[in-house]
C-alpha atoms as a PDB file:
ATOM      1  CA  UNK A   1      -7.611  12.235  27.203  1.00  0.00           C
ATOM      2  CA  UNK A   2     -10.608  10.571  25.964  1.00  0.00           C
ATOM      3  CA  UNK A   3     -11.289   7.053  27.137  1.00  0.00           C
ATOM      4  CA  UNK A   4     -11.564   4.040  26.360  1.00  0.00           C
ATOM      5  CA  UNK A   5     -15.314   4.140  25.496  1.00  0.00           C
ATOM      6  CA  UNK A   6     -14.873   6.991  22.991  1.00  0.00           C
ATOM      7  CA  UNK A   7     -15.805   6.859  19.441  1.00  0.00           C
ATOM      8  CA  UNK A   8     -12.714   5.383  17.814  1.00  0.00           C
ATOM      9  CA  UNK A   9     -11.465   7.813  14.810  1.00  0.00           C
ATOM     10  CA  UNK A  10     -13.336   7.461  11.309  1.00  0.00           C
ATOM     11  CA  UNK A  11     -11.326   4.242  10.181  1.00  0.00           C
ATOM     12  CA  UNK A  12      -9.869   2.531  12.988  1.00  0.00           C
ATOM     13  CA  UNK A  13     -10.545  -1.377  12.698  1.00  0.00           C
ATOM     14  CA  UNK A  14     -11.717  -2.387  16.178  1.00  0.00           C
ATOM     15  CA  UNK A  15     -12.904  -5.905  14.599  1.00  0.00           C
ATOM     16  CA  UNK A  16     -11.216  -9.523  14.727  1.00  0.00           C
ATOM     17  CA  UNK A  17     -10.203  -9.927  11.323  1.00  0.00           C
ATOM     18  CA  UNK A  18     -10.487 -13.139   9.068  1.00  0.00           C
ATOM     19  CA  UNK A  19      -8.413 -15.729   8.491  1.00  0.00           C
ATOM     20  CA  UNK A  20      -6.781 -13.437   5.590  1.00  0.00           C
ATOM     21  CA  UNK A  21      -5.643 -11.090   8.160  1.00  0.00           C
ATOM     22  CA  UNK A  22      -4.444 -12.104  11.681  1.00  0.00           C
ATOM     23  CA  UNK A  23      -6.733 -11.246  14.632  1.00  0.00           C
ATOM     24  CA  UNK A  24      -4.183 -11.929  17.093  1.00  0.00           C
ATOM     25  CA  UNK A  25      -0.782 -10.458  18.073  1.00  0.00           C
ATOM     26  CA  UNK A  26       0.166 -14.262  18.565  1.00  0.00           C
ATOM     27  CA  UNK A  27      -0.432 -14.958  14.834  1.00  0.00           C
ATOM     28  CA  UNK A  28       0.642 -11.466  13.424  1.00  0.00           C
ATOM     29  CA  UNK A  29       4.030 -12.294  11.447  1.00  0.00           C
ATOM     30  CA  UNK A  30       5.082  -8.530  11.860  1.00  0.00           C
ATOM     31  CA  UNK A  31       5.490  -9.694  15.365  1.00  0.00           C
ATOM     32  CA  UNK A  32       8.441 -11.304  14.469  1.00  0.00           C
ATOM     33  CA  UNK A  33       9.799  -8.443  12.354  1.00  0.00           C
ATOM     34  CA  UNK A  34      13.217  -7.011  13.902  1.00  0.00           C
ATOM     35  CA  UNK A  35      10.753  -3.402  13.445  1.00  0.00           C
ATOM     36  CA  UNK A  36       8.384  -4.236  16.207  1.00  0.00           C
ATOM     37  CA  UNK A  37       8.883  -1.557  18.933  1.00  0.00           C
ATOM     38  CA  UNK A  38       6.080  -1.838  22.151  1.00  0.00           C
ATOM     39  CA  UNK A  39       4.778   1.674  22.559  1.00  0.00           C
ATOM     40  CA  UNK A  40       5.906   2.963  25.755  1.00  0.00           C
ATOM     41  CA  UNK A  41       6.204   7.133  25.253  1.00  0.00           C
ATOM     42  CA  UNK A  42       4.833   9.359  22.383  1.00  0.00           C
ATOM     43  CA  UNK A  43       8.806  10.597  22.825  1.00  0.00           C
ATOM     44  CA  UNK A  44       9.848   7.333  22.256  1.00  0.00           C
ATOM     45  CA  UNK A  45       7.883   6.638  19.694  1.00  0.00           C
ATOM     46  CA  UNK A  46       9.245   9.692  17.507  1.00  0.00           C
ATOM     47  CA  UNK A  47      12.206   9.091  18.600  1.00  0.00           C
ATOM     48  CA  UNK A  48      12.368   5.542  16.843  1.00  0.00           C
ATOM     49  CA  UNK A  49      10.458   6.689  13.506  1.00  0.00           C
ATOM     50  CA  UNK A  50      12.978   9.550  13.340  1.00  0.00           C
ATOM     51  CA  UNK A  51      16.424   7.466  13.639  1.00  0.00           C
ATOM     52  CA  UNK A  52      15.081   4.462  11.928  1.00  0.00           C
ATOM     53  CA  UNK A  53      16.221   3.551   8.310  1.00  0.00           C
ATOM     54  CA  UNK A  54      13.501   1.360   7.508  1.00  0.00           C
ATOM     55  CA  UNK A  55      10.357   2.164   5.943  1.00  0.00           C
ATOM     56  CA  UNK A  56       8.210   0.577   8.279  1.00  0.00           C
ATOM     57  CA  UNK A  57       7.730  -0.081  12.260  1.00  0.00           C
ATOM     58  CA  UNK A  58       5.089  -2.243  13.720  1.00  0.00           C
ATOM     59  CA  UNK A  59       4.178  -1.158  16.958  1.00  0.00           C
ATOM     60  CA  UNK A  60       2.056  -3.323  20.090  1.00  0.00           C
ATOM     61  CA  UNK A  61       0.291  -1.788  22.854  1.00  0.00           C
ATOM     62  CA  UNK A  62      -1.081   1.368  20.869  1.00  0.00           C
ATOM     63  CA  UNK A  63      -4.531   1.068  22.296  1.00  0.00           C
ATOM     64  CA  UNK A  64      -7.697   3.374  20.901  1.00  0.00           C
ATOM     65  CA  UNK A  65      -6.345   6.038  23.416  1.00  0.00           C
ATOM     66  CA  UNK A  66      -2.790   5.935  22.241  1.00  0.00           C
ATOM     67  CA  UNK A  67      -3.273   5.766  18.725  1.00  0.00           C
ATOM     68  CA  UNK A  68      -6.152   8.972  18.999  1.00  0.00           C
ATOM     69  CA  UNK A  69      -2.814  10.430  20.370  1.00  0.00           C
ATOM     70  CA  UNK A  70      -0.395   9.015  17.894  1.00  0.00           C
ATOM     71  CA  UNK A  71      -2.897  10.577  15.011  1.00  0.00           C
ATOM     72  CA  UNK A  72      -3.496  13.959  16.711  1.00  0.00           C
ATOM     73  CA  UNK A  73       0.603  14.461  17.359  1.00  0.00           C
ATOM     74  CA  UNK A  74       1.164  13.467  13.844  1.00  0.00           C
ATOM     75  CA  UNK A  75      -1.203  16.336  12.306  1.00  0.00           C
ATOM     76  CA  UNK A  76      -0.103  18.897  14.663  1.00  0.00           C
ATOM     77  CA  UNK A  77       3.550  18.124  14.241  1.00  0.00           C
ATOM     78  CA  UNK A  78       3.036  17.830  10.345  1.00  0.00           C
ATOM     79  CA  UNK A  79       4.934  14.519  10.468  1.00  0.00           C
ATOM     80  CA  UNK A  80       4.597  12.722   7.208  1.00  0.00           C
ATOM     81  CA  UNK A  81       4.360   9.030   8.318  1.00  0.00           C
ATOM     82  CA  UNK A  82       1.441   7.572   7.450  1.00  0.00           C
ATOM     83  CA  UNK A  83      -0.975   5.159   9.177  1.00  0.00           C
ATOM     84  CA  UNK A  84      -0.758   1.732   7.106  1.00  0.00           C
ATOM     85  CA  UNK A  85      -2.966  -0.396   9.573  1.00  0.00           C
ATOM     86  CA  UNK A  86      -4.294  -0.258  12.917  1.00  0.00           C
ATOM     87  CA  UNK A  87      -6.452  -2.834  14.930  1.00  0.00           C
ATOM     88  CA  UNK A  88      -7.518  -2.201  18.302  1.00  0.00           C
ATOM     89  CA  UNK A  89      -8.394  -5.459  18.928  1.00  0.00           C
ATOM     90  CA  UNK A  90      -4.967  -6.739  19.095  1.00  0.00           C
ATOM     91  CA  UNK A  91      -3.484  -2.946  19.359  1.00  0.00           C
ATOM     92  CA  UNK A  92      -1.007  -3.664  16.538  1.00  0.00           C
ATOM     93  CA  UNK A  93      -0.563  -0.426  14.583  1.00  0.00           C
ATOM     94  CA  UNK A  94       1.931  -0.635  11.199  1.00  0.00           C
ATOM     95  CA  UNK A  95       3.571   2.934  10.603  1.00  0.00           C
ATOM     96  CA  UNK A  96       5.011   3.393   7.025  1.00  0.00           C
ATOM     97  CA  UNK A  97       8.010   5.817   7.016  1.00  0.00           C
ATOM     98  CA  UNK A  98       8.112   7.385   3.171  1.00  0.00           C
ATOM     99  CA  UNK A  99      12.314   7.367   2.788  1.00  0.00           C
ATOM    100  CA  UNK A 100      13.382   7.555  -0.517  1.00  0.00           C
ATOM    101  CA  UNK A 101      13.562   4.199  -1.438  1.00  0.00           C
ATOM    102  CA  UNK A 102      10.479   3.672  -0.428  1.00  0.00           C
ATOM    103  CA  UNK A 103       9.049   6.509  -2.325  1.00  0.00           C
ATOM    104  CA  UNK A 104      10.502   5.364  -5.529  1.00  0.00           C
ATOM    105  CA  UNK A 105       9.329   1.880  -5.283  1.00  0.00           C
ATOM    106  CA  UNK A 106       5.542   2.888  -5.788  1.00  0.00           C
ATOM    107  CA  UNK A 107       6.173   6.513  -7.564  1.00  0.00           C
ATOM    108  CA  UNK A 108       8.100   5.824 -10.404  1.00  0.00           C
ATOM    109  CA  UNK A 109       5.653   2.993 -11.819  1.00  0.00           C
ATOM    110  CA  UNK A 110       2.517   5.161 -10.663  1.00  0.00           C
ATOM    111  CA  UNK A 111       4.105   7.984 -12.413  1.00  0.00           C
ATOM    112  CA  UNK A 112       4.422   5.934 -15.723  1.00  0.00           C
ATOM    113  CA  UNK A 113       0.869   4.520 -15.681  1.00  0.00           C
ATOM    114  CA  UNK A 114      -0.028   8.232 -15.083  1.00  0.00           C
ATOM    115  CA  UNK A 115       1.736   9.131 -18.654  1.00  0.00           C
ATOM    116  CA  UNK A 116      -0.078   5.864 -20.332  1.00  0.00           C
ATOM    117  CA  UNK A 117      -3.181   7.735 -19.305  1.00  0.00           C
ATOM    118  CA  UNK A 118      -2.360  10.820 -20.342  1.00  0.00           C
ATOM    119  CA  UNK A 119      -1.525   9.388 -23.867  1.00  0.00           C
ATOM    120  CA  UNK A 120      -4.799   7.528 -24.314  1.00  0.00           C
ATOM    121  CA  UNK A 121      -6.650  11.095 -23.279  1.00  0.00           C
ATOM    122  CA  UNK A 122      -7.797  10.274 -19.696  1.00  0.00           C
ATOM    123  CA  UNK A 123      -5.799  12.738 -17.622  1.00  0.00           C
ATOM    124  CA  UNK A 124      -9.422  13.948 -16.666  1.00  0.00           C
ATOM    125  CA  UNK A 125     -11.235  10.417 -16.397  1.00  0.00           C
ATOM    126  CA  UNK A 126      -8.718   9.452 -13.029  1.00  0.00           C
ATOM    127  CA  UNK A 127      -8.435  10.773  -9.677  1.00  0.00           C
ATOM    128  CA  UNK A 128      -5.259  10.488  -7.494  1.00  0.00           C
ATOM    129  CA  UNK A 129      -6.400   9.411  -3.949  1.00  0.00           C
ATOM    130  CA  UNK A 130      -2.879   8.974  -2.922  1.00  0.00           C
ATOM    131  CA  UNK A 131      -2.933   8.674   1.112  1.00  0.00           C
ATOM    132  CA  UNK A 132      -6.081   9.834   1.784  1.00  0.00           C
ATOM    133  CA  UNK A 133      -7.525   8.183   4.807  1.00  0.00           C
ATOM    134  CA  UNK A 134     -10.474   6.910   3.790  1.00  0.00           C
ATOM    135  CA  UNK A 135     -13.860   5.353   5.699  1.00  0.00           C
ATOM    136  CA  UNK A 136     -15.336   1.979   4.970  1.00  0.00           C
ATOM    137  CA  UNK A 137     -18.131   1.126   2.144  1.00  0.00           C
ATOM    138  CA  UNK A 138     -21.991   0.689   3.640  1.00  0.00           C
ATOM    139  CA  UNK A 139     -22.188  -2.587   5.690  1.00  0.00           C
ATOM    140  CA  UNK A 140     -19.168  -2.284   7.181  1.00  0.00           C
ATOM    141  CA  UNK A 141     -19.492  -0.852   9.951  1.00  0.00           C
ATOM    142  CA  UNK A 142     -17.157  -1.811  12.382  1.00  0.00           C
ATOM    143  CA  UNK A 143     -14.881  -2.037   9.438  1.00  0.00           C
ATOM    144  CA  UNK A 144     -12.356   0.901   8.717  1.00  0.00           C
ATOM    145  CA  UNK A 145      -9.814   2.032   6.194  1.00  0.00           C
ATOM    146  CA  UNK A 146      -6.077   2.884   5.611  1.00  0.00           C
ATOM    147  CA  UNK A 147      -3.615   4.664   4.242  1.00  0.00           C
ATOM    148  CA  UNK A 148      -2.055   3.544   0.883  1.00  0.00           C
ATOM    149  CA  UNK A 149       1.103   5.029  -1.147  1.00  0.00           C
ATOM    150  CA  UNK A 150      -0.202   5.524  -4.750  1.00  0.00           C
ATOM    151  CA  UNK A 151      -3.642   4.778  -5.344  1.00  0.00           C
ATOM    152  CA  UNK A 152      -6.240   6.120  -8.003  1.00  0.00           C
ATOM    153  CA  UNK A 153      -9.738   5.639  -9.342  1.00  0.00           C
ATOM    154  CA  UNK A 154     -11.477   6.079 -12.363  1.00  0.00           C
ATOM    155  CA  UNK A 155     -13.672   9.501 -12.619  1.00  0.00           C
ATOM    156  CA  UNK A 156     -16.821   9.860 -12.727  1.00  0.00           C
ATOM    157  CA  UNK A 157     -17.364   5.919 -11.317  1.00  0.00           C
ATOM    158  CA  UNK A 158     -15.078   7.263  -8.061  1.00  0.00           C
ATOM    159  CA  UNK A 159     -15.982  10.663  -8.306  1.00  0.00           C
ATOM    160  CA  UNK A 160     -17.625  10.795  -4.555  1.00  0.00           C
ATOM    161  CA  UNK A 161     -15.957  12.274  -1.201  1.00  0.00           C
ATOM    162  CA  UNK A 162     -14.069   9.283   0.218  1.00  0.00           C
ATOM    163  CA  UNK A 163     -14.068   6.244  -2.188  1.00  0.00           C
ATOM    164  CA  UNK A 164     -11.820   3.362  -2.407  1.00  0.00           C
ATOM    165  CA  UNK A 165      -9.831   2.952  -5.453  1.00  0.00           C
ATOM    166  CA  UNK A 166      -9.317   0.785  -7.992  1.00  0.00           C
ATOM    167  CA  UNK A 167      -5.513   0.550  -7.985  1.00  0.00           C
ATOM    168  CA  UNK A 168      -3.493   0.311  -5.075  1.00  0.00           C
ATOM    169  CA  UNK A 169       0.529  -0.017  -4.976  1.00  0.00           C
ATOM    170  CA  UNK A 170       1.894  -1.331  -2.226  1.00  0.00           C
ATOM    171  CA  UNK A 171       6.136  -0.958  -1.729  1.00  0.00           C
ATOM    172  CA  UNK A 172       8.287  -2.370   0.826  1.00  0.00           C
ATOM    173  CA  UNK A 173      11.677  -3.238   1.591  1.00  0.00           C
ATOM    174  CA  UNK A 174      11.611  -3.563   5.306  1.00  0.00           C
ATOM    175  CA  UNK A 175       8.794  -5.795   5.556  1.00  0.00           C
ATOM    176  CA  UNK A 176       8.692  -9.444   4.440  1.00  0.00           C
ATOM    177  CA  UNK A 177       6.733 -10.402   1.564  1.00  0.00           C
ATOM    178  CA  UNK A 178       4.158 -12.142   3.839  1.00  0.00           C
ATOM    179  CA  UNK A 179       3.441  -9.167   5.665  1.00  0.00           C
ATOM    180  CA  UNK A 180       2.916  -7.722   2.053  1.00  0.00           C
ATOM    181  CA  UNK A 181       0.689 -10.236   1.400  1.00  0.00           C
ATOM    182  CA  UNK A 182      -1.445  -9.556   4.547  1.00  0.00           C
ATOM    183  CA  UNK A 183      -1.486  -6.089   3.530  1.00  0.00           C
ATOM    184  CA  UNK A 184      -2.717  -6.537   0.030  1.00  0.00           C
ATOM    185  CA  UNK A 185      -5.531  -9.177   1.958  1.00  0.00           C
ATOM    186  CA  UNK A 186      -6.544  -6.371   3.366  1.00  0.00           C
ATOM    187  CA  UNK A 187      -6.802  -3.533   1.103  1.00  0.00           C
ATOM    188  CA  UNK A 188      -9.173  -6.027  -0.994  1.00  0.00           C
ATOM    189  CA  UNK A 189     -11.446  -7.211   2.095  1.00  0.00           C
ATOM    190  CA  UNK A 190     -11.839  -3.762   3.789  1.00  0.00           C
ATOM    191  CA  UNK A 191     -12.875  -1.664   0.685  1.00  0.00           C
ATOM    192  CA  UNK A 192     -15.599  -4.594   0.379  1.00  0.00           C
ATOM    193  CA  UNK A 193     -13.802  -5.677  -2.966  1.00  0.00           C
ATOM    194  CA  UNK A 194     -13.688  -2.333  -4.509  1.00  0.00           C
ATOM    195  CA  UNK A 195      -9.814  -2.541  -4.821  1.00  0.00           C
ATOM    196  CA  UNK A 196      -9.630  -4.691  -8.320  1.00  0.00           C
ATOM    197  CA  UNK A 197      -5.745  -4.705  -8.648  1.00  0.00           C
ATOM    198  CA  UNK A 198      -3.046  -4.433  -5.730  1.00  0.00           C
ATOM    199  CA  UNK A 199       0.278  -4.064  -7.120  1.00  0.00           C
ATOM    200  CA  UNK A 200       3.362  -5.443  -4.796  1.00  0.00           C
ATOM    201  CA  UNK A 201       6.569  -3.951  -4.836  1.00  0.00           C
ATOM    202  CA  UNK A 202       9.086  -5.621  -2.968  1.00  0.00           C
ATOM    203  CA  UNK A 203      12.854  -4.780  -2.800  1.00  0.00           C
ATOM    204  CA  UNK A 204      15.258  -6.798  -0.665  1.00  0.00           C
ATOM    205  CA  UNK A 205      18.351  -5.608  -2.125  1.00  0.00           C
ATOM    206  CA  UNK A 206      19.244  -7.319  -4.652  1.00  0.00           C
ATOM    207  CA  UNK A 207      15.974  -8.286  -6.361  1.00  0.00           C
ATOM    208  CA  UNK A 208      13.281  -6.207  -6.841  1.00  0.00           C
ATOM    209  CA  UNK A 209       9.695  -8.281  -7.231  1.00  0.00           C
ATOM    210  CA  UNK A 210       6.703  -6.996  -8.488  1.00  0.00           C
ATOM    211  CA  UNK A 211       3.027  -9.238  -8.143  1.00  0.00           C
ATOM    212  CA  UNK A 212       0.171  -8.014  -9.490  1.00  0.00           C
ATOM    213  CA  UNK A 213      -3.263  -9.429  -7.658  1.00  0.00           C
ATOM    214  CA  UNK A 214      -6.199  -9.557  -8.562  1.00  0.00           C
ATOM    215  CA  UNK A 215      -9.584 -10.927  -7.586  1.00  0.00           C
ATOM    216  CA  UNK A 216     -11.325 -13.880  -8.790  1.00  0.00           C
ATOM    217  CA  UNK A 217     -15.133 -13.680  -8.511  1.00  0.00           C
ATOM    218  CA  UNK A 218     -15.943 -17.209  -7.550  1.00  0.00           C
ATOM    219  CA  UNK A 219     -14.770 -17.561  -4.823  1.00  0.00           C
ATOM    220  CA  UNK A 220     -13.935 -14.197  -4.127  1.00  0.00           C
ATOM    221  CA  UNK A 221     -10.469 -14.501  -3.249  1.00  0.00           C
ATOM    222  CA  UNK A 222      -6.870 -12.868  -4.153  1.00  0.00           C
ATOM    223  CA  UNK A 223      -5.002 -14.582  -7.016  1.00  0.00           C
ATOM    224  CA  UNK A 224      -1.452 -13.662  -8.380  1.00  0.00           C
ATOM    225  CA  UNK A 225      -1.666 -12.903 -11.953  1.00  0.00           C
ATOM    226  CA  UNK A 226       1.638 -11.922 -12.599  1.00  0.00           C
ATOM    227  CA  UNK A 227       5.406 -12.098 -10.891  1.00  0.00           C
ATOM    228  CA  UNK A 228       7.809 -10.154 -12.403  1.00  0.00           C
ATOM    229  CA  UNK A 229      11.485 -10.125 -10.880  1.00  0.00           C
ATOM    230  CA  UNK A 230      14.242  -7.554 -11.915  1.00  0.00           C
ATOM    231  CA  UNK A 231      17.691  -7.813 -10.755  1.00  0.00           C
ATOM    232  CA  UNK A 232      20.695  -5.666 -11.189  1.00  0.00           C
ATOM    233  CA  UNK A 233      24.075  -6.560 -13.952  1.00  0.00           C
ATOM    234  CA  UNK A 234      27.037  -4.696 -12.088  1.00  0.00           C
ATOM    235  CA  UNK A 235      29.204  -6.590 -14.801  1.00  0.00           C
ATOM    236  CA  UNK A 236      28.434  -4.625 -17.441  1.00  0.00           C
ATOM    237  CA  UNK A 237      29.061  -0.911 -18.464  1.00  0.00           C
ATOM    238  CA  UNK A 238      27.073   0.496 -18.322  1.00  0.00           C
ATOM    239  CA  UNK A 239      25.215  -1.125 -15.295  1.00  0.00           C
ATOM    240  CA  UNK A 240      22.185  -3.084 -17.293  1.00  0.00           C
ATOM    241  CA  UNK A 241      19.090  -4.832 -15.387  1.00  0.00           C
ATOM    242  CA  UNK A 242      17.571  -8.451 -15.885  1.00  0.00           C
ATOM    243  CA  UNK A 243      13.756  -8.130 -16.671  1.00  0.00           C
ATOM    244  CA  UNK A 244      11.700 -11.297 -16.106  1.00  0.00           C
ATOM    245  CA  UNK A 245       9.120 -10.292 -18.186  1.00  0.00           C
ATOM    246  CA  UNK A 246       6.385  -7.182 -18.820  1.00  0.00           C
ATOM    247  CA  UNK A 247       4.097  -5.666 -16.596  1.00  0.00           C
ATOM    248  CA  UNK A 248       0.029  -5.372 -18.132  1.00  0.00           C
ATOM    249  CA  UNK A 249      -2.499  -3.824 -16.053  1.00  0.00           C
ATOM    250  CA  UNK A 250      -6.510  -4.493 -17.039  1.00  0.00           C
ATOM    251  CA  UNK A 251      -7.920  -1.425 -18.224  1.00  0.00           C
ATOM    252  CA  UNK A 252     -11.555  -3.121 -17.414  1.00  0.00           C
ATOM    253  CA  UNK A 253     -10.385  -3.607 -13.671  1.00  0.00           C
ATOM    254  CA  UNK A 254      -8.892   0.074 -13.266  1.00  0.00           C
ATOM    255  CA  UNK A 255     -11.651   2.016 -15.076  1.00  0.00           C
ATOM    256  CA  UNK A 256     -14.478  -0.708 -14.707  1.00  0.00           C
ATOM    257  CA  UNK A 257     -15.552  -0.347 -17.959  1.00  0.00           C
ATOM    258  CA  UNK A 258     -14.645  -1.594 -21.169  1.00  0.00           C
ATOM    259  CA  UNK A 259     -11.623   0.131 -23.498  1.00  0.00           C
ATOM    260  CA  UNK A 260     -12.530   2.495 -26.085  1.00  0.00           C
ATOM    261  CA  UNK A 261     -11.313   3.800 -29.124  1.00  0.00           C
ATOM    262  CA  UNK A 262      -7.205   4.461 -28.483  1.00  0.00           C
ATOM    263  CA  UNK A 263      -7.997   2.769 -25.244  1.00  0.00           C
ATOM    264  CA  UNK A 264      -6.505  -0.303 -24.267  1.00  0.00           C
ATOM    265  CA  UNK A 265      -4.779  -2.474 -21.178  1.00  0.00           C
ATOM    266  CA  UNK A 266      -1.645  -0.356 -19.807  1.00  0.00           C
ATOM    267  CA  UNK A 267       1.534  -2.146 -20.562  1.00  0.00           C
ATOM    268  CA  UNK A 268       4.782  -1.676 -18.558  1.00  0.00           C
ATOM    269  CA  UNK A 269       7.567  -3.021 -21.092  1.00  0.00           C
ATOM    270  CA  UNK A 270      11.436  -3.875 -20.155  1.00  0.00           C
ATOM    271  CA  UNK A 271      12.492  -0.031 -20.907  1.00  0.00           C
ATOM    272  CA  UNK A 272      10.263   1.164 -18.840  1.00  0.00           C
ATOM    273  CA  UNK A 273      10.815  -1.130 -15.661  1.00  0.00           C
ATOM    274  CA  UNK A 274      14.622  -1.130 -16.322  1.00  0.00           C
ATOM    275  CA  UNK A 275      14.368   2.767 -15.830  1.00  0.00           C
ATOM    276  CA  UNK A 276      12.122   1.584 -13.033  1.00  0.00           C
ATOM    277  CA  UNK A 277      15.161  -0.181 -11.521  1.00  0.00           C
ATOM    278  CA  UNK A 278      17.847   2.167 -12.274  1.00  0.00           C
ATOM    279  CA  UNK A 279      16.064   5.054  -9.855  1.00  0.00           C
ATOM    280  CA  UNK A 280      15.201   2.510  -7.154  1.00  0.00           C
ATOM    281  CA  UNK A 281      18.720   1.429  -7.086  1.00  0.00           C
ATOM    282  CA  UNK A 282      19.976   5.170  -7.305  1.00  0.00           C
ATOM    283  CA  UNK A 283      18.189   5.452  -3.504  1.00  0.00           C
ATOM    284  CA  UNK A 284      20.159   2.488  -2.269  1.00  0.00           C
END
């Protein structure tokens, strides 16, 4: 086992974070999240992700050593979990468990701005960097990254091994929205601000909410630029859904330049998120 000294793995964040994301496990608000386990076995630990039916665990005590372990179980075993934070400061790690609810939360709407692309002629101006695992930009170098759900850049501006991207989606329906929140903090303050839109999707039920953020530049800091709610009509027949309103992402922000010819901002109208809704709901 290596110890404690040993070079933590290529995006680990060993650093006390800012006041956007807690540096403590006394101010961590997944602490108080019924899907806090303390690591006490690997066995355990499997044990837990496998009979769960949430689609997240956070997990104290996981320090460097245990989490190198954690990692090098998870390749060898093929597991698909993936690694949504860790911090070995506080040893919090957050596991995301890809059910199918969860999988449809972030798919389904990635899948449809995939087809906008594809219609404007960009299939081969985007790259898909999905989960990759991904290191931190120059000057940060105690800084590491994570593991998203969907997430894509525009090619050939993120055409390099091991670039952040410039659309992250991030799904839940186990975790609260304020430990969403922290999570889309972080996604724009690791990446050093190369993240330019993180797209919530929260489900809790009865109501799914979508929040697109964005960044303003002075002061650099996370604003919500759209809230969009969708809720479910069991009264009707067939079953109908209550949009709050249509989703518009910048095409400046994703592709960092300006639109072209047939290019323009991809727009998520009520069809499209009520056929968003009806295969979320089918995984319920």
């Amino acid at each position: 086992m290596a110890s404690s000294t040993s070079r933590p793995p290529p995006w680990v964040s060993p650093f006390a974070a800012s006041t956007s994301v807690s540096a403590s496990t006394r101010d961590d608000p997944a602490l108080d999240d019924p899907g806090t386990v303390q690591f006490t076995s690997m066995k355990a630990l499997l044990n837990t992700i496998d009979s769960t039916t949430r689609d997240s665990l956070t997990v104290t005590h996981v320090s460097l050593d245990r989490f190198t372990n954690i990692e090098r179980t998870r390749e060898k075993q093929r597991r698909k979990f993936r690694f949504r934070y860790y911090d070995s400061k506080s040893q919090i790690l957050i596991i995301t468990i890809p059910t199918g609810l969860h999988e449809q939360l972030h798919k389904v709407l990635y899948n449809e701005y995939l087809g906008q692309i594809h219609d404007m002629g960009l299939k081969k101006s985007w790259i898909d960097i999905a989960s990759t695992t991904l290191p931190p930009p120059q000057g940060h170098s105690r800084r590491r990254g994570k593991e998203g759900d969907s997430t894509g850049g525009p090619l050939p501006e993120r055409i390099t091994k091991c670039v952040w991207p410039t659309l992250v989606i991030v799904p839940g329906y186990s975790e609260s929205l304020r430990q969403l929140h922290m999570d889309m903090h972080r996604w724009f303050d690791i990446s050093n601000h190369e993240v330019k839109i993180v797209l919530l999707a929260k489900f809790d039920g009865t109501t799914i909410l979508l929040e697109k953020w964005e960044e303003e530049t002075q002061p650099l800091e996370p604003v919500l630029r759209q809230s969009i709610a969708i809720t479910r009509n069991t009264t009707t027949n067939p079953i109908s859904y209550n949009v709050t309103g249509a989703l518009v992402l910048s095409f400046r922000l994703l592709f960092l330049r300006d639109p072209g010819p047939g290019e323009g901002d991809f727009v998520f109208g009520v069809p499209e998120l009520e056929n968003y809704a009806e295969r979320v709901w089918f995984q319920v």
